[in-house]
PDB file of N, CA and C in Angstrom:
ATOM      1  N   UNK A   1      54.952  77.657  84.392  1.00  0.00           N
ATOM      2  CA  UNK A   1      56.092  78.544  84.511  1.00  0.00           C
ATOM      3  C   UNK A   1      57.398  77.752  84.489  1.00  0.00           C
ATOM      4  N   UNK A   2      57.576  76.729  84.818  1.00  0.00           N
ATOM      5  CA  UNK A   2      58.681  75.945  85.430  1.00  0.00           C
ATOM      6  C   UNK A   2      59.177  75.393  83.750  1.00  0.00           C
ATOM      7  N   UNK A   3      58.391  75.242  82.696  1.00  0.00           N
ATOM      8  CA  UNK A   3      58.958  74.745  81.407  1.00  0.00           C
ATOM      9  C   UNK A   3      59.347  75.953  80.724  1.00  0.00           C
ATOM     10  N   UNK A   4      58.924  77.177  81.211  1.00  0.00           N
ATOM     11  CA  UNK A   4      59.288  78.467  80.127  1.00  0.00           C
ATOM     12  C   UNK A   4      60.709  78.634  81.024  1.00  0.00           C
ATOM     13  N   UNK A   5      60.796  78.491  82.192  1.00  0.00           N
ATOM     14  CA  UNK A   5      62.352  78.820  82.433  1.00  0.00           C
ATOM     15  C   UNK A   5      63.286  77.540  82.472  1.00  0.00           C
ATOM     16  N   UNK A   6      63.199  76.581  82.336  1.00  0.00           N
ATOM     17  CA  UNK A   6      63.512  75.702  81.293  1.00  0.00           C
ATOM     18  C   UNK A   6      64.147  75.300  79.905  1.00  0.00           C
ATOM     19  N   UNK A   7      62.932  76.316  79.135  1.00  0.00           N
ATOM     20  CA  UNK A   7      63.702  76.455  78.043  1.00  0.00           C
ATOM     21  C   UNK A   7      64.662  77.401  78.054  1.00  0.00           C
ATOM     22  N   UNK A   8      64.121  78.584  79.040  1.00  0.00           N
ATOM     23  CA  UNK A   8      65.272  79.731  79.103  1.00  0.00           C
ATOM     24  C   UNK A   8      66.786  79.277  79.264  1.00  0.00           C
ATOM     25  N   UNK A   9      66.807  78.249  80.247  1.00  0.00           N
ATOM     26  CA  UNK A   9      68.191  77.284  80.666  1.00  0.00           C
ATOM     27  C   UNK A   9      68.833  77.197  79.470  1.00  0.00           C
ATOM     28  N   UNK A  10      67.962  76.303  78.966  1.00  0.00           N
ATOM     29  CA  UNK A  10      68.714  75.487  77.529  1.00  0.00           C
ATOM     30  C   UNK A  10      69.070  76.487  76.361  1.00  0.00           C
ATOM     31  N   UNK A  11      68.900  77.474  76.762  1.00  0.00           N
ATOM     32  CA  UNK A  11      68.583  78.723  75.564  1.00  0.00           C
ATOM     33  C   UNK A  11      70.204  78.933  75.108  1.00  0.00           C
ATOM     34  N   UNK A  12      70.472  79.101  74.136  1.00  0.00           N
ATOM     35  CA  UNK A  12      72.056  79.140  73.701  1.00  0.00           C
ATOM     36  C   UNK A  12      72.254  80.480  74.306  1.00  0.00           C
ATOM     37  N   UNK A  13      73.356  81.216  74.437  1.00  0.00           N
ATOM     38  CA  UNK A  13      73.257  82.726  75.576  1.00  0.00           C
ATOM     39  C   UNK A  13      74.012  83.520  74.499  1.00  0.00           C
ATOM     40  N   UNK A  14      74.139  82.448  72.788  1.00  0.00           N
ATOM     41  CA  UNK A  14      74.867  83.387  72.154  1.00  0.00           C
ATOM     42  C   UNK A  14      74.363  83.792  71.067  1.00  0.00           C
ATOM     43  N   UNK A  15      73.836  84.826  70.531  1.00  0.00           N
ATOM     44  CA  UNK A  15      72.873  85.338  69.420  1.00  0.00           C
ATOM     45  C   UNK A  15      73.504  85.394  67.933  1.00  0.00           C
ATOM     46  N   UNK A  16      73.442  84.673  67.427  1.00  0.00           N
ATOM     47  CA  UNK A  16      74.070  85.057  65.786  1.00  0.00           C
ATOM     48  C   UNK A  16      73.345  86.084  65.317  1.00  0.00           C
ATOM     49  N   UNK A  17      73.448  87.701  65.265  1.00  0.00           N
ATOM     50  CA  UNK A  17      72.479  88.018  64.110  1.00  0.00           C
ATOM     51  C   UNK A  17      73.188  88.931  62.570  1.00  0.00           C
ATOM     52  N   UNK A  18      72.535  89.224  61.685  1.00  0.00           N
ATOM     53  CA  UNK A  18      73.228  89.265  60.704  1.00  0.00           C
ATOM     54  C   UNK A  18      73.306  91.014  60.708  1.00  0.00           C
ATOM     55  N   UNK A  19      74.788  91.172  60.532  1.00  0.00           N
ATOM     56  CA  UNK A  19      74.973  92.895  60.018  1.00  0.00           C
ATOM     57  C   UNK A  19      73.362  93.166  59.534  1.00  0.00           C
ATOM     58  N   UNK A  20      72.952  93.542  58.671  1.00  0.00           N
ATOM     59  CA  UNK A  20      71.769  93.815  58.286  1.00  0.00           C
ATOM     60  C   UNK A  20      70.436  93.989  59.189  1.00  0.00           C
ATOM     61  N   UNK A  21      70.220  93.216  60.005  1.00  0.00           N
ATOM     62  CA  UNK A  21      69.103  93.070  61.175  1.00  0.00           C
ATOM     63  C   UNK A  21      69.350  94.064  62.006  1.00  0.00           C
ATOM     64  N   UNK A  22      71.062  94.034  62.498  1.00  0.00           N
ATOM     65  CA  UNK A  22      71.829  94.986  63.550  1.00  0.00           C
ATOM     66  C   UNK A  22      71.232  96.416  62.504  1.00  0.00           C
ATOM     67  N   UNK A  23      71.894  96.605  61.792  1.00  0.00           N
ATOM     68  CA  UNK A  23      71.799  98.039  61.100  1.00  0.00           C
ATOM     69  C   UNK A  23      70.098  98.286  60.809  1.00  0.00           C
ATOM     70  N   UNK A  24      69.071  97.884  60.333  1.00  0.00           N
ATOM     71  CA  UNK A  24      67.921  97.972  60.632  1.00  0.00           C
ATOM     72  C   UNK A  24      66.981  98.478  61.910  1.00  0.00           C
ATOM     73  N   UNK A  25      67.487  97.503  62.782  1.00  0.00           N
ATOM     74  CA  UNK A  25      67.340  97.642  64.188  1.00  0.00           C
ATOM     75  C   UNK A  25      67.580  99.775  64.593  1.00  0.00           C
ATOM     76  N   UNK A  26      68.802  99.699  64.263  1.00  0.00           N
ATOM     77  CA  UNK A  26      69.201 100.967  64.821  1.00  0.00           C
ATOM     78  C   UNK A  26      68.672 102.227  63.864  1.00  0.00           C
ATOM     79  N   UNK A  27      68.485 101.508  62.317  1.00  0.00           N
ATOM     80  CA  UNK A  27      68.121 102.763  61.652  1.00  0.00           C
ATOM     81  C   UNK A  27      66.482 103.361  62.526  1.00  0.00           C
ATOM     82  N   UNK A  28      65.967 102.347  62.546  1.00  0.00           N
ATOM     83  CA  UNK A  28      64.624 102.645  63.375  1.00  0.00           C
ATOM     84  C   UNK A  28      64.270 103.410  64.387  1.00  0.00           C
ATOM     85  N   UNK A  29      65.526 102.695  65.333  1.00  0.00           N
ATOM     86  CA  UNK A  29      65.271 103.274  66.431  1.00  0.00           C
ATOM     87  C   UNK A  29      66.462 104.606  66.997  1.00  0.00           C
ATOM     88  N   UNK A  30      67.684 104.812  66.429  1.00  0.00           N
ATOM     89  CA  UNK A  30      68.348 105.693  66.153  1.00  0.00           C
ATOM     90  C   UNK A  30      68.759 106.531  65.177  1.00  0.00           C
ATOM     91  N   UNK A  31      68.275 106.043  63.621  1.00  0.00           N
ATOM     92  CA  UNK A  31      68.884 106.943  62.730  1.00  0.00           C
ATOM     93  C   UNK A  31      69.943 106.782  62.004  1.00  0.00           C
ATOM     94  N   UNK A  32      70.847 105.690  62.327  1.00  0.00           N
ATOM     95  CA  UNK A  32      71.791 105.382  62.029  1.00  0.00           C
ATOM     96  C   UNK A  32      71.792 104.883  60.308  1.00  0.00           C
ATOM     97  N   UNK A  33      72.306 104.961  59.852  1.00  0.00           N
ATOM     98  CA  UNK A  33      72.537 104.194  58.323  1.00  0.00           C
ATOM     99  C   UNK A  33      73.649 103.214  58.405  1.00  0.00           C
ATOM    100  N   UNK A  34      73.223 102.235  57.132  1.00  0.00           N
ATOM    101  CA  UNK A  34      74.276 100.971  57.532  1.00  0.00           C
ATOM    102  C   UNK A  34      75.473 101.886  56.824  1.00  0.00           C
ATOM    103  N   UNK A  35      76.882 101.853  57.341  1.00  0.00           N
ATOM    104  CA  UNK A  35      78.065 102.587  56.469  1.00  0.00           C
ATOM    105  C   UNK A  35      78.380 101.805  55.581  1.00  0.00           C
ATOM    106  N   UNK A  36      79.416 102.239  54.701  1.00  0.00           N
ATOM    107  CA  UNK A  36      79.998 101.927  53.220  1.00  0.00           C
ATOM    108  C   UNK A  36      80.910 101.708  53.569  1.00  0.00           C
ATOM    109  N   UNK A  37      82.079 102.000  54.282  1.00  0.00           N
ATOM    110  CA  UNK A  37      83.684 102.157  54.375  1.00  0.00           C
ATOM    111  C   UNK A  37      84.000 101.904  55.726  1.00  0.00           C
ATOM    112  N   UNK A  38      84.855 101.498  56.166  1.00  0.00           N
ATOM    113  CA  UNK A  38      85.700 101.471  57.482  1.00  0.00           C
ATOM    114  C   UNK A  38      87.280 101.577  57.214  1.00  0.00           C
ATOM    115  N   UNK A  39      87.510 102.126  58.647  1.00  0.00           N
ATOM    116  CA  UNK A  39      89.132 102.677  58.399  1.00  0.00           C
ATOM    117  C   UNK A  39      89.610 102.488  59.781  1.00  0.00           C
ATOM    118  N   UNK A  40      90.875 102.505  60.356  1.00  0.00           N
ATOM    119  CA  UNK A  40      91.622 101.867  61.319  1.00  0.00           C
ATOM    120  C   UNK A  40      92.537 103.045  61.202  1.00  0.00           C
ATOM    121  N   UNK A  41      92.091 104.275  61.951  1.00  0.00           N
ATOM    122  CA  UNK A  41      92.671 104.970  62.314  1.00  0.00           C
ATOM    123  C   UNK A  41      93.547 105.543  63.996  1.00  0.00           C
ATOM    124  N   UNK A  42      94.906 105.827  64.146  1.00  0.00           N
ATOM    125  CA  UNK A  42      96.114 105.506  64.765  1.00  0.00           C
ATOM    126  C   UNK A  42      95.127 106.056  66.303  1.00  0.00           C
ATOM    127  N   UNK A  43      94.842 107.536  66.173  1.00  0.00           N
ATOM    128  CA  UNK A  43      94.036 108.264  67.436  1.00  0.00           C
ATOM    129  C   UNK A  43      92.949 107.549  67.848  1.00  0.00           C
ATOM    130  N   UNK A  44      92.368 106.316  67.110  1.00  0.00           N
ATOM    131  CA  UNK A  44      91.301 105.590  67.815  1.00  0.00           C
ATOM    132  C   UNK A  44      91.945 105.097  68.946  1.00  0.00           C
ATOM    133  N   UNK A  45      92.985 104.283  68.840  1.00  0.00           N
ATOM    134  CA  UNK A  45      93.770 103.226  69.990  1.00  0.00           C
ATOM    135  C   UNK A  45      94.119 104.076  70.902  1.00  0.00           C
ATOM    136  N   UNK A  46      94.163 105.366  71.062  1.00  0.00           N
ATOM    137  CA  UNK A  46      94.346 106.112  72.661  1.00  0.00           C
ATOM    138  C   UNK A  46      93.280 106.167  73.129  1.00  0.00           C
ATOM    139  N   UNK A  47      94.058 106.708  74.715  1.00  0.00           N
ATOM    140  CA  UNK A  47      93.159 106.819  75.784  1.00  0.00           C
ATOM    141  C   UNK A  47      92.941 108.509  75.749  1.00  0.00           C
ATOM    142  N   UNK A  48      92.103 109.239  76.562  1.00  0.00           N
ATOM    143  CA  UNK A  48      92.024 110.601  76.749  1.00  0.00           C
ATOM    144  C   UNK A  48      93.426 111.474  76.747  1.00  0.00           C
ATOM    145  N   UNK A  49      94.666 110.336  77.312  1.00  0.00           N
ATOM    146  CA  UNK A  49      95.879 111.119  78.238  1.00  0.00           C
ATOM    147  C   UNK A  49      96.960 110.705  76.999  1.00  0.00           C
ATOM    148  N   UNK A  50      96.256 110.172  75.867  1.00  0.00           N
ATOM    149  CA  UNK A  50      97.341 109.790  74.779  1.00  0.00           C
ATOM    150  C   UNK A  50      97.996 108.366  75.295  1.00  0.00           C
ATOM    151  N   UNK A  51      97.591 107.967  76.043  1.00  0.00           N
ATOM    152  CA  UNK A  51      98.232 106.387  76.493  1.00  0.00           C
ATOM    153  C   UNK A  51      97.607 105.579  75.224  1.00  0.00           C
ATOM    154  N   UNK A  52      98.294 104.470  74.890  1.00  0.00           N
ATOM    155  CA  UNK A  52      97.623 103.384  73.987  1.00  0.00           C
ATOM    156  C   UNK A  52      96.420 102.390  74.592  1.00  0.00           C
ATOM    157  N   UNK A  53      95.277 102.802  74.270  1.00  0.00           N
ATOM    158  CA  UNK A  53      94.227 102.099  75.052  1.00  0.00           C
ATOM    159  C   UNK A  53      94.486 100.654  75.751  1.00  0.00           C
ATOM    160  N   UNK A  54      94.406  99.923  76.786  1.00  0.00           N
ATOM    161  CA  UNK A  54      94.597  98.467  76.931  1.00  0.00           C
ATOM    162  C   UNK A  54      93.842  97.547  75.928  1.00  0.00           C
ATOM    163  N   UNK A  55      92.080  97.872  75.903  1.00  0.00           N
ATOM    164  CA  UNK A  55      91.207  97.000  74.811  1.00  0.00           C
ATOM    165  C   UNK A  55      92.085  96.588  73.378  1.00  0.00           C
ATOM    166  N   UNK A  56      93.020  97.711  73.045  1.00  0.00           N
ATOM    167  CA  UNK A  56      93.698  97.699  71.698  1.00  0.00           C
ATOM    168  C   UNK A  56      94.865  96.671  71.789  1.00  0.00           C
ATOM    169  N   UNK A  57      95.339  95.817  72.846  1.00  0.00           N
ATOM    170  CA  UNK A  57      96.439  95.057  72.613  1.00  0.00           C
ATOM    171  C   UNK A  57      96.835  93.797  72.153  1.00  0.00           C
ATOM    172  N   UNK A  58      95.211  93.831  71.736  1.00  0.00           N
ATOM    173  CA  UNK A  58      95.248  92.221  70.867  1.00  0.00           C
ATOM    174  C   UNK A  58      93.538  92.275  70.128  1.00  0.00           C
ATOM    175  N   UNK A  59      93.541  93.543  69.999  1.00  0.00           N
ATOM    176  CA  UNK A  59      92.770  93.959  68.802  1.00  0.00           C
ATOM    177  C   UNK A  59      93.136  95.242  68.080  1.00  0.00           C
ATOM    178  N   UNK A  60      91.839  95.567  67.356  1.00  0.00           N
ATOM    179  CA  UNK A  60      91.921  97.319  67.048  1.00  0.00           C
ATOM    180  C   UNK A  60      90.600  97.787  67.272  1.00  0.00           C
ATOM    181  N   UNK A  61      90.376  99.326  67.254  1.00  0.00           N
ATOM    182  CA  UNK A  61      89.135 100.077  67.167  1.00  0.00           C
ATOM    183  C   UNK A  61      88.937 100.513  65.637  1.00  0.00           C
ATOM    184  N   UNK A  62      87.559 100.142  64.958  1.00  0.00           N
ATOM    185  CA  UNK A  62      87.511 100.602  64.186  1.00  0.00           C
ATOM    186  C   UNK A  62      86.742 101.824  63.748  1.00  0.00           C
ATOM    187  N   UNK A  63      86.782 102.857  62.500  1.00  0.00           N
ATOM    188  CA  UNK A  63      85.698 104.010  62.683  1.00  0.00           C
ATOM    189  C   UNK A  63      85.301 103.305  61.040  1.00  0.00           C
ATOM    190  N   UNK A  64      83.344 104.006  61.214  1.00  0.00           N
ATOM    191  CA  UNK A  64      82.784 103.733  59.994  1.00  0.00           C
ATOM    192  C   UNK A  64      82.603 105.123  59.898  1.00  0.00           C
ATOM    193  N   UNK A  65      82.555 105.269  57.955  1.00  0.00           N
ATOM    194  CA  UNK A  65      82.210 106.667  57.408  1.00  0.00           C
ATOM    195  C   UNK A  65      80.891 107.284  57.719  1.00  0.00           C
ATOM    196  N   UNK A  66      80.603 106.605  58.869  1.00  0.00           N
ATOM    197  CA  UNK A  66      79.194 107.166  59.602  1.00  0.00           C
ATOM    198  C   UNK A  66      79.361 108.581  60.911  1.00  0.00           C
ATOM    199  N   UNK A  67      81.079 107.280  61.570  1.00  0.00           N
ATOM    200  CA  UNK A  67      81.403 108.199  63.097  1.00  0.00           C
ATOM    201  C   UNK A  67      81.544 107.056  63.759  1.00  0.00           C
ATOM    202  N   UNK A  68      80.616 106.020  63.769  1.00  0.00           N
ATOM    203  CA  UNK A  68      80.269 104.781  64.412  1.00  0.00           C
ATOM    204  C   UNK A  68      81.728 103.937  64.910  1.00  0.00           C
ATOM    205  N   UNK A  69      81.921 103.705  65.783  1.00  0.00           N
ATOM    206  CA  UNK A  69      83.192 102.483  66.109  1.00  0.00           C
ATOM    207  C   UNK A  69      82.852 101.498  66.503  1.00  0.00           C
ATOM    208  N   UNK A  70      83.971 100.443  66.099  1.00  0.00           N
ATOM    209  CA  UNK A  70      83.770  99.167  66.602  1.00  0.00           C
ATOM    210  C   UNK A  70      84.832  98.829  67.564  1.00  0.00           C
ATOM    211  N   UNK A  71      84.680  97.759  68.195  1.00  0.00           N
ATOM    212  CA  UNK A  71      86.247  97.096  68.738  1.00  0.00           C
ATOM    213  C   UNK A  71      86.217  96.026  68.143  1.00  0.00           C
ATOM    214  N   UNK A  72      87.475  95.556  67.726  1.00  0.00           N
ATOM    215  CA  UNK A  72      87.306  93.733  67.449  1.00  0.00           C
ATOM    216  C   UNK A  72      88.542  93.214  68.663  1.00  0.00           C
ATOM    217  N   UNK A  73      88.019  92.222  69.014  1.00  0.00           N
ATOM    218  CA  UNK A  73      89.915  91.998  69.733  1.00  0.00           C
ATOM    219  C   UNK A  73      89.897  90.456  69.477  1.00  0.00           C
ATOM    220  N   UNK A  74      90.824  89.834  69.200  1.00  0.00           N
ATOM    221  CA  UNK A  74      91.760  88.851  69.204  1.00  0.00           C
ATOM    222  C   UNK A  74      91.668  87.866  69.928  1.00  0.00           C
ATOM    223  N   UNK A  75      91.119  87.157  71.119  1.00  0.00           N
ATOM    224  CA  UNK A  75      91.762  86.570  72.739  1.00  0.00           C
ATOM    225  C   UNK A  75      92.654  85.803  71.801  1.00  0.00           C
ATOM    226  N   UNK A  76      92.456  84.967  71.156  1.00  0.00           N
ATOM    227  CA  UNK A  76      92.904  83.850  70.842  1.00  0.00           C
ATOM    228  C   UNK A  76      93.127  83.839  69.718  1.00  0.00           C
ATOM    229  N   UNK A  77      93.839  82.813  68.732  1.00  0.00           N
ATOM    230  CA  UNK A  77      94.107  82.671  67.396  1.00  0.00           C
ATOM    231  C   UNK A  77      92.907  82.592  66.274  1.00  0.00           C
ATOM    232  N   UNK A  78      91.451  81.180  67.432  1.00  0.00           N
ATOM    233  CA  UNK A  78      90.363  81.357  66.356  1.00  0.00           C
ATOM    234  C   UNK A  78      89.675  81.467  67.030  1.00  0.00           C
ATOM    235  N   UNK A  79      89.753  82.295  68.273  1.00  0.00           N
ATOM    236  CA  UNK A  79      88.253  83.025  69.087  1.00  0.00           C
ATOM    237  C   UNK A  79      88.470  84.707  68.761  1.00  0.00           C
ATOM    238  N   UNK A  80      87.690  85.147  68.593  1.00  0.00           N
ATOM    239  CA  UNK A  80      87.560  86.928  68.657  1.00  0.00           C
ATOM    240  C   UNK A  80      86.281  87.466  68.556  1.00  0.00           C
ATOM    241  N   UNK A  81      86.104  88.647  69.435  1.00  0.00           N
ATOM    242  CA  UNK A  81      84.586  89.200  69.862  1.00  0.00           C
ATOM    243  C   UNK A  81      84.564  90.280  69.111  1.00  0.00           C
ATOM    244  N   UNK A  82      83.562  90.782  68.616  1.00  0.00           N
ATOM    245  CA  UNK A  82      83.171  92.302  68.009  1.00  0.00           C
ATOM    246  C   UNK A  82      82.828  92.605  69.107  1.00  0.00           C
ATOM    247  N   UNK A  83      82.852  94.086  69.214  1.00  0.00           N
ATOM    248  CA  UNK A  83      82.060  94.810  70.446  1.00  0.00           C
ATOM    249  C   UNK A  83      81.907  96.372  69.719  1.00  0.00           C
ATOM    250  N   UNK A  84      80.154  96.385  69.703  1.00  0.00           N
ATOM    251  CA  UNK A  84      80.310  98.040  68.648  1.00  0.00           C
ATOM    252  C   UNK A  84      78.657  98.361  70.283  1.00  0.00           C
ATOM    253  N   UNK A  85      78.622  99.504  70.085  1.00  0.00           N
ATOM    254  CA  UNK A  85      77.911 100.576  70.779  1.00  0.00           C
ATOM    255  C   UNK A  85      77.869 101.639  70.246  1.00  0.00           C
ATOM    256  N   UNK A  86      76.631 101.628  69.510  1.00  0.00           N
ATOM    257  CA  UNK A  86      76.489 102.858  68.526  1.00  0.00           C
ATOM    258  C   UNK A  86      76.731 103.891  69.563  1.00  0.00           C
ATOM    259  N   UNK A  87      76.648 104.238  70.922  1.00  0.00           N
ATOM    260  CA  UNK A  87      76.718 105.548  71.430  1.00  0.00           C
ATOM    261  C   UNK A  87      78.018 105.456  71.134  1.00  0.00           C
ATOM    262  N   UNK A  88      78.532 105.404  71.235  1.00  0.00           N
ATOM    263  CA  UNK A  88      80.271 105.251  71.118  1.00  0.00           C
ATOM    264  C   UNK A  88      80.939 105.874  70.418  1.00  0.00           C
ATOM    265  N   UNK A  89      81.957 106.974  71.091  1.00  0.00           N
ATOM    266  CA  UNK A  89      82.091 108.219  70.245  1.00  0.00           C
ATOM    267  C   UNK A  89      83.636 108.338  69.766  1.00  0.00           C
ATOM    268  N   UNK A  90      84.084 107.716  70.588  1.00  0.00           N
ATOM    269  CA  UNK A  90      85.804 107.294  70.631  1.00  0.00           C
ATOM    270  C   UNK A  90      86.168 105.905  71.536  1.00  0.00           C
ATOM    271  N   UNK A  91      87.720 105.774  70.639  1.00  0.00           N
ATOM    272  CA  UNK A  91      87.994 104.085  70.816  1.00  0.00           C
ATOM    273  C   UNK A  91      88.389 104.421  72.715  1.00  0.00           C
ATOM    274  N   UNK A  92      88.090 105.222  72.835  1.00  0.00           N
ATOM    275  CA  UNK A  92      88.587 105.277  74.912  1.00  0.00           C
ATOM    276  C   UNK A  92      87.051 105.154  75.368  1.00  0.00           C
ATOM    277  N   UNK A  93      86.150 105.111  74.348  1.00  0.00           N
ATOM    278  CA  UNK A  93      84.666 104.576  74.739  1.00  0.00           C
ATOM    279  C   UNK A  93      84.630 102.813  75.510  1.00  0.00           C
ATOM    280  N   UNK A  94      85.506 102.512  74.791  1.00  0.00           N
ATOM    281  CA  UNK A  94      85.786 100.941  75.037  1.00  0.00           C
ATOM    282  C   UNK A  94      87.254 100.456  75.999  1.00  0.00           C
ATOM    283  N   UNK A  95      86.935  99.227  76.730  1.00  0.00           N
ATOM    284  CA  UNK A  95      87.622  99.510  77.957  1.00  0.00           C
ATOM    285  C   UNK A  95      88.031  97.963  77.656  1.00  0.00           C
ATOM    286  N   UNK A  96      88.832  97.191  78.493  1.00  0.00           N
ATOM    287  CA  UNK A  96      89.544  96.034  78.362  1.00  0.00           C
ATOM    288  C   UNK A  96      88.664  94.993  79.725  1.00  0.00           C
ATOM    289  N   UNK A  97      87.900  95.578  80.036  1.00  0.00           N
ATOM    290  CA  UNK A  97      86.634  95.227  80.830  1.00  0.00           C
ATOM    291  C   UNK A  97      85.748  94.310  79.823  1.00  0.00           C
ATOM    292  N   UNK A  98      85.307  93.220  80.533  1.00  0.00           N
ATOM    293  CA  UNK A  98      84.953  92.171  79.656  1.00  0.00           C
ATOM    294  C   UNK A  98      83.058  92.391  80.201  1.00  0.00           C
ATOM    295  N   UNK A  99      82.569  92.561  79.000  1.00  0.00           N
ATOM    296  CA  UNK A  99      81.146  93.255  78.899  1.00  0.00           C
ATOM    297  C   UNK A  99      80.138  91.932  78.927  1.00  0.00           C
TER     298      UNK A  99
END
């Protein structure tokens, strides 16, 4: 036991996987199709109350011609995180809370 959590240690904690695997994954098990188009529309970046979301201030929310959103944000000049959750129904789905 003591070498399998071991390797777990050494285990990189950060997963590269490729669009394709992601969209597979979900067609399976949700239904989802990989989309064609994305668009950066203004009503994603609010909140319920029409405030400009916080997550949006050094990124954007994006929508796919599916429904599907993403977040991308910014921290830094050459660091930036995707963050998508297929449940995710609007950009006030996503919070400035670090996941």
């Amino acid at each position: 036991m003591g070498d399998y959590w071991q390797q777990v240690k050494l285990r990189d904690p950060y997963i590269f996987r490729k669009a394709e695997d992601v969209f597979n994954d979900l067609n399976n098990s949700t239904g989802l199709k990989q989309p064609t188009k994305i668009s950066c529309q203004d009503g994603d970046q609010l909140l319920f109350d029409g405030k400009t979301n916080p997550a949006t201030s050094h990124g954007r929310i994006f929508r796919f011609n599916d429904g599907a959103i993403l977040l991308i944000q910014f921290m830094r000049p050459r660091v930036w995180r995707i963050r998508f959750n297929p449940k995710a129904n609007a950009g006030s789905d996503y919070s400035d809370f670090n996941s």
